[in-house]
Protein backbone atom coordinates (compact mmCIF):
# COMPACT_ATOMS: atom_id res chain seq x y z
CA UNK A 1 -61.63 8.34 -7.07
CA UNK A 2 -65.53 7.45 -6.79
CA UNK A 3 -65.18 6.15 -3.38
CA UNK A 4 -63.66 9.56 -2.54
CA UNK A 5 -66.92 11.61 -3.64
CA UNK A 6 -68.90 10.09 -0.88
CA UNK A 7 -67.85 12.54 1.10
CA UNK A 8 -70.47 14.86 -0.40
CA UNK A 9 -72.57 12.56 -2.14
CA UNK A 10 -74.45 9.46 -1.32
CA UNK A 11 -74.60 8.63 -4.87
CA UNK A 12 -71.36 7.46 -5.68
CA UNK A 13 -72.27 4.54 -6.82
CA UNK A 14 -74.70 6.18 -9.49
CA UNK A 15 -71.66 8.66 -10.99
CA UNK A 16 -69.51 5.21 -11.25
CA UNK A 17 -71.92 3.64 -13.10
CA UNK A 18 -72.19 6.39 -15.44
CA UNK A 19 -68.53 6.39 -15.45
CA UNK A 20 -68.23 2.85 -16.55
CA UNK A 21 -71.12 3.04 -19.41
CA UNK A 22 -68.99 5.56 -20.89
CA UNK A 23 -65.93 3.34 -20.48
CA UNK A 24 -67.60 -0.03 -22.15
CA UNK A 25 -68.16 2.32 -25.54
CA UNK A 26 -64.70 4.65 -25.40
CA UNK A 27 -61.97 2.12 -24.36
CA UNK A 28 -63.15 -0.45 -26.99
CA UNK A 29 -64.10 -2.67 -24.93
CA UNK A 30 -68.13 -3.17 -26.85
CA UNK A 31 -66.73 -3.05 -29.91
CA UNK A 32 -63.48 -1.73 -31.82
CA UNK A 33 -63.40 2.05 -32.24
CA UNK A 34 -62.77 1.75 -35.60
CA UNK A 35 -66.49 0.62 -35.90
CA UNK A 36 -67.66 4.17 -34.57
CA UNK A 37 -67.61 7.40 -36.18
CA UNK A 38 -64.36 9.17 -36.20
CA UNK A 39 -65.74 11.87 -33.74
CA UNK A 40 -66.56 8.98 -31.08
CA UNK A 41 -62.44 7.80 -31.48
CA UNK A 42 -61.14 11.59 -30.80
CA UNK A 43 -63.65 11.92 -27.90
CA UNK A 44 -62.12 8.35 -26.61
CA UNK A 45 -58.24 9.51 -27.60
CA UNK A 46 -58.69 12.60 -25.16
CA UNK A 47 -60.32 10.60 -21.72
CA UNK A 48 -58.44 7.86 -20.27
CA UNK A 49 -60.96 5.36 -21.62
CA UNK A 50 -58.56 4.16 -24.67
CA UNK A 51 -55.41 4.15 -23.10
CA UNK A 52 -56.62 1.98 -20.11
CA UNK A 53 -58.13 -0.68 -22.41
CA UNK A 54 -57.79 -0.26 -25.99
CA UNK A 55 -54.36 1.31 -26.61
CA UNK A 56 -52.53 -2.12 -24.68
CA UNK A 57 -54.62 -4.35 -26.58
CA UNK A 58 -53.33 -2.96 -29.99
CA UNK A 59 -49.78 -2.64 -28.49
CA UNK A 60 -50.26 -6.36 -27.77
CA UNK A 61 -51.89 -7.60 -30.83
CA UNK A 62 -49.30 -5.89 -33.28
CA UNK A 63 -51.78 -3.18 -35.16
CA UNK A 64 -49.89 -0.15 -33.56
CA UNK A 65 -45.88 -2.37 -34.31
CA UNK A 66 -45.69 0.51 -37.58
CA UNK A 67 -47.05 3.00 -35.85
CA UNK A 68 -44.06 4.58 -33.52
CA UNK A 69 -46.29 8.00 -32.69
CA UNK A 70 -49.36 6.15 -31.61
CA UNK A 71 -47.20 3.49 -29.19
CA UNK A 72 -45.77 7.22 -28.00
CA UNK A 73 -48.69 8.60 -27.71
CA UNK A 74 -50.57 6.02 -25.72
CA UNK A 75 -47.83 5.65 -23.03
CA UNK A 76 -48.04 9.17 -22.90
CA UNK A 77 -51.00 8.87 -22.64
CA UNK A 78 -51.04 6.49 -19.86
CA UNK A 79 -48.78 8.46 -17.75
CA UNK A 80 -50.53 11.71 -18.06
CA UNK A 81 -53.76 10.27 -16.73
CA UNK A 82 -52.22 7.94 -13.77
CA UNK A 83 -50.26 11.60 -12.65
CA UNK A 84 -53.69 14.09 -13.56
CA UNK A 85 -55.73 11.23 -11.43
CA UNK A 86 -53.19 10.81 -8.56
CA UNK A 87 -53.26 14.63 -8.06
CA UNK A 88 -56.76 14.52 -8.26
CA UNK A 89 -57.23 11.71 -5.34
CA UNK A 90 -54.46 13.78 -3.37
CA UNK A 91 -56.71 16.95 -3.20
CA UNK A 92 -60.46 14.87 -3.22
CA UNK A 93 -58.71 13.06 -0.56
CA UNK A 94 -57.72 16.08 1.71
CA UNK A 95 -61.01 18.43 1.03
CA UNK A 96 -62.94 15.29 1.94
CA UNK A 97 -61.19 15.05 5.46
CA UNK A 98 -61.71 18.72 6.12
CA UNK A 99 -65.28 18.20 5.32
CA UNK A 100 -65.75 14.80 7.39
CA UNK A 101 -67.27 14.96 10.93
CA UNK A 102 -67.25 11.39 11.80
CA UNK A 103 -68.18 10.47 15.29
CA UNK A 104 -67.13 7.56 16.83
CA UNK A 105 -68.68 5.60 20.01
C-alpha cells in the first residue's frame, strides 16, 4: 500500500513511518493496551493495528479462551481489513498506472 503512493508522492517513506509509529502504540506491540486509557483501546479496536498484532497474541496466550465475541470479533476483524486493504491496492494500483509516464531507454 505505501509503495503504491509513490506514484504521487516522493515521500512514501515519510507516511510509512508515520504509519508504523502509530502501529508500535495501537497493536500493543510498546506496551499492553490495557495499560492505556480506554479511549486509546477503542481507537486501536477500529484500525487494523490490534488485529494484526495484538488480537493473535491474546488468541495465543489464552486471555481471549472465555471470551467467544472478542475471538469473533478479531477474525472479523482480520478479514474485514485484509478485503478493505486488497480493494484499496486494486484501485491505488490502477489510478497509479493511469497516472505513470515512465520512459524507458
Amino acid at each position: 500500500e505505501f509503495g503504491l503512493l509513490a506514484f504521487w508522492t516522493n515521500r512514501a517513506v515519510a507516511i510509512y513511518m508515520l504509519f508504523e509509529g502509530l502501529h508500535l502504540f495501537f497493536s500493543g506491540r510498546i506496551a499492553p493496551l490495557s495499560m492505556f486509557p480506554e479511549w486509546m483501546a477503542v481507537i486501536a479496536h477500529l484500525f487494523p493495528f490490534y488485529a494484526t498484532v495484538g488480537f493473535p497474541v491474546d488468541l495465543l496466550t489464552g486471555k481471549l479462551s472465555d471470551q467467544w465475541e472478542a475471538v469473533v470479533w478479531g477474525f472479523s476483524s482480520q478479514i474485514i481489513w485484509a478485503l478493505l486493504l486488497a480493494f484499496l491496492f486494486r484501485w491505488e494500483w490502477r489510478q497509479g498506472l493511469r497516472k505513470n509516464a515512465a520512459v524507458g531507454g
